[in-house]
C-alpha atoms as a PDB file:
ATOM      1  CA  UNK A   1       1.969   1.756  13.679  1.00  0.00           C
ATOM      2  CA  UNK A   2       3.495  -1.670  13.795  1.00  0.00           C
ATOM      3  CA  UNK A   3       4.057  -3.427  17.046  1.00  0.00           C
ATOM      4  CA  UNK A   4       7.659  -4.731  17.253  1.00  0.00           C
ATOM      5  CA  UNK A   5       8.856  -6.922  20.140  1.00  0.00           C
ATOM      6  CA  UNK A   6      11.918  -6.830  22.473  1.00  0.00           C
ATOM      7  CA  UNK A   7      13.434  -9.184  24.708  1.00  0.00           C
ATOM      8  CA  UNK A   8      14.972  -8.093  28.490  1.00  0.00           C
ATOM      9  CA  UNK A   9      17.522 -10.756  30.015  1.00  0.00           C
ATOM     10  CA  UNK A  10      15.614  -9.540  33.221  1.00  0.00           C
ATOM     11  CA  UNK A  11      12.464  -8.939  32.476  1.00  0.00           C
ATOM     12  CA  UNK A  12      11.488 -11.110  29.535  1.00  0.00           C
ATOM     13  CA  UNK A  13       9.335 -10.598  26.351  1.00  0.00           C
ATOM     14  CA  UNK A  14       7.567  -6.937  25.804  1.00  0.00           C
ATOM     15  CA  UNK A  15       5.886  -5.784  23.235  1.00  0.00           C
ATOM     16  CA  UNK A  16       6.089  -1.820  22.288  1.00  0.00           C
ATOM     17  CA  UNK A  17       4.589   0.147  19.177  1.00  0.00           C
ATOM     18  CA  UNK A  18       6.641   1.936  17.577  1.00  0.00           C
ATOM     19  CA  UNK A  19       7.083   4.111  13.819  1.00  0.00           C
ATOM     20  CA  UNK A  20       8.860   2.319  11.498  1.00  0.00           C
ATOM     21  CA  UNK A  21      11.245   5.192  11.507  1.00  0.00           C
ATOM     22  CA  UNK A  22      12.101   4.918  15.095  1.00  0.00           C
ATOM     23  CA  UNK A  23      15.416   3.752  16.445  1.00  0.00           C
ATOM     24  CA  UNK A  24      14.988   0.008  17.857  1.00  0.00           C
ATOM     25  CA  UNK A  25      14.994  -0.099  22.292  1.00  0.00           C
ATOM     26  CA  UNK A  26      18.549  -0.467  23.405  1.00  0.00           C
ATOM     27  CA  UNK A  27      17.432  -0.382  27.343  1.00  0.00           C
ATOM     28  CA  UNK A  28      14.082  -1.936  28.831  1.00  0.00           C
ATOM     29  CA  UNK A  29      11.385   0.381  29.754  1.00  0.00           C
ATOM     30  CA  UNK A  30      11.077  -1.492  32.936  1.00  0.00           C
ATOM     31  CA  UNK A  31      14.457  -2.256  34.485  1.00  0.00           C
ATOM     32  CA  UNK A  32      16.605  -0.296  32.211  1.00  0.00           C
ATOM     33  CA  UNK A  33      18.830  -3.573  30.807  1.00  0.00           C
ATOM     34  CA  UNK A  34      19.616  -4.769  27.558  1.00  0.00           C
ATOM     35  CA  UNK A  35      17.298  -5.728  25.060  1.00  0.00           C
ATOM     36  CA  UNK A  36      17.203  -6.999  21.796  1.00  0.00           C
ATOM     37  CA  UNK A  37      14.384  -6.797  18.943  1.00  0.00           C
ATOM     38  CA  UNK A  38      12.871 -10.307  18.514  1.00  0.00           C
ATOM     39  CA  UNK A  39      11.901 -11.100  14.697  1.00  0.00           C
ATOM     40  CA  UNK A  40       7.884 -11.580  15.337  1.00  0.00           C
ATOM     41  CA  UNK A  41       5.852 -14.542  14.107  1.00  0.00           C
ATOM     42  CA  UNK A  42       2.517 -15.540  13.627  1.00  0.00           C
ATOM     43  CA  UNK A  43       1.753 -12.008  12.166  1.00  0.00           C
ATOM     44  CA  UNK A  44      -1.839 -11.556  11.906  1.00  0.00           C
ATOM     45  CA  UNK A  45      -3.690  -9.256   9.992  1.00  0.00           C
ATOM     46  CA  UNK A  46      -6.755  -7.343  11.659  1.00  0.00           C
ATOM     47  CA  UNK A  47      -9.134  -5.761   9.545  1.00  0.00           C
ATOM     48  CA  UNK A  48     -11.562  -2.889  11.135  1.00  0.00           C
ATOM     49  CA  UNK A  49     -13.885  -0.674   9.805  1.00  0.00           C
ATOM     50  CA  UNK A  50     -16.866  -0.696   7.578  1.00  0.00           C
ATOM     51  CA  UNK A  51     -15.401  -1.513   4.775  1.00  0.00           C
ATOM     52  CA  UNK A  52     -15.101  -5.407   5.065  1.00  0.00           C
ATOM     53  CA  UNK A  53     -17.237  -7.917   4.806  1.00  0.00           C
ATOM     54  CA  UNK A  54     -17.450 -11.776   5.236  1.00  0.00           C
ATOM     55  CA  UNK A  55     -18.064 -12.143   1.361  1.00  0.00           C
ATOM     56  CA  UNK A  56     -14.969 -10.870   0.100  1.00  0.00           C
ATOM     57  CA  UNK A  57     -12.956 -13.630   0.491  1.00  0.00           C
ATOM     58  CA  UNK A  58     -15.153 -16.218  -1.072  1.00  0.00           C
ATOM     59  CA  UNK A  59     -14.063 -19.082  -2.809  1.00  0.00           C
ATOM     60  CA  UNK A  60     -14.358 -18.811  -6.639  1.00  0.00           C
ATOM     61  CA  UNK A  61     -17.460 -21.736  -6.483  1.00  0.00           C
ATOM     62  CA  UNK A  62     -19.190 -19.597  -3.960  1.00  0.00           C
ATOM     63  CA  UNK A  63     -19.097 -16.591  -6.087  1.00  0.00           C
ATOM     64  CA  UNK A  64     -19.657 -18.683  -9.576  1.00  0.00           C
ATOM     65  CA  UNK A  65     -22.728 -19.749  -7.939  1.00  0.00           C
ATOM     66  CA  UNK A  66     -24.125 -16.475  -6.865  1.00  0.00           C
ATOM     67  CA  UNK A  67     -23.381 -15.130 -10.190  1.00  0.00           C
ATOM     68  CA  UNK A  68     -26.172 -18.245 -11.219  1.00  0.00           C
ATOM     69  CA  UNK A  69     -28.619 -17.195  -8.496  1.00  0.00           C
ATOM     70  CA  UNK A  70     -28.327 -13.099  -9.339  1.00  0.00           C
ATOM     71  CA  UNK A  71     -28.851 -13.823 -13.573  1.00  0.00           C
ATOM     72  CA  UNK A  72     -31.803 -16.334 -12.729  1.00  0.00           C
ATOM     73  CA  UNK A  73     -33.700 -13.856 -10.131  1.00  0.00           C
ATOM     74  CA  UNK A  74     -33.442 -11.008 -12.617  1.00  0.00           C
ATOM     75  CA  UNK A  75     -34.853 -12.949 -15.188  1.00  0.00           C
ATOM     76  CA  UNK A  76     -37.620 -14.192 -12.972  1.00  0.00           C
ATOM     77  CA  UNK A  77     -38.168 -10.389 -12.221  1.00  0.00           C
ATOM     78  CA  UNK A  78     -38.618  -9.395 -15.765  1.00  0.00           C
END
């Protein structure tokens, strides 16, 4: 679920999590004023599970280069 934010004249920032389906805050949680949805910035993405791993982003030298290493130890093994 994404995590949208709101500003409160009183209160300030908040941040709330929400379905993407859901009607935007009209009142604050807190105080019960106006608020307004703030467009978010410096989205980051979070990646959990087991599923990732350091190597998958590697630069295209990186993995050129272990390509080299992987064809010269399986020759060596034969």
């Amino acid at each position: 679920m994404p995590i949208y934010e709101y500003k409160c004249g009183k209160c300030g920032v908040f941040e709330v999590m929400q379905k993407i389906t859901d009607e935007p805050l009209k009142t604050c949680p807190k105080c019960g004023g106006t608020v307004s949805r703030v467009i978010g910035h410096n989205v980051a993405v979070i990646f959990k599970g087991s599923g990732f791993y350091t190597t998958d982003n590697r630069s295209k030298e990186y993995k050129d280069k272990a390509k080299q290493d992987s064809g010269e130890t399986k020759a060596a093994d034969s």
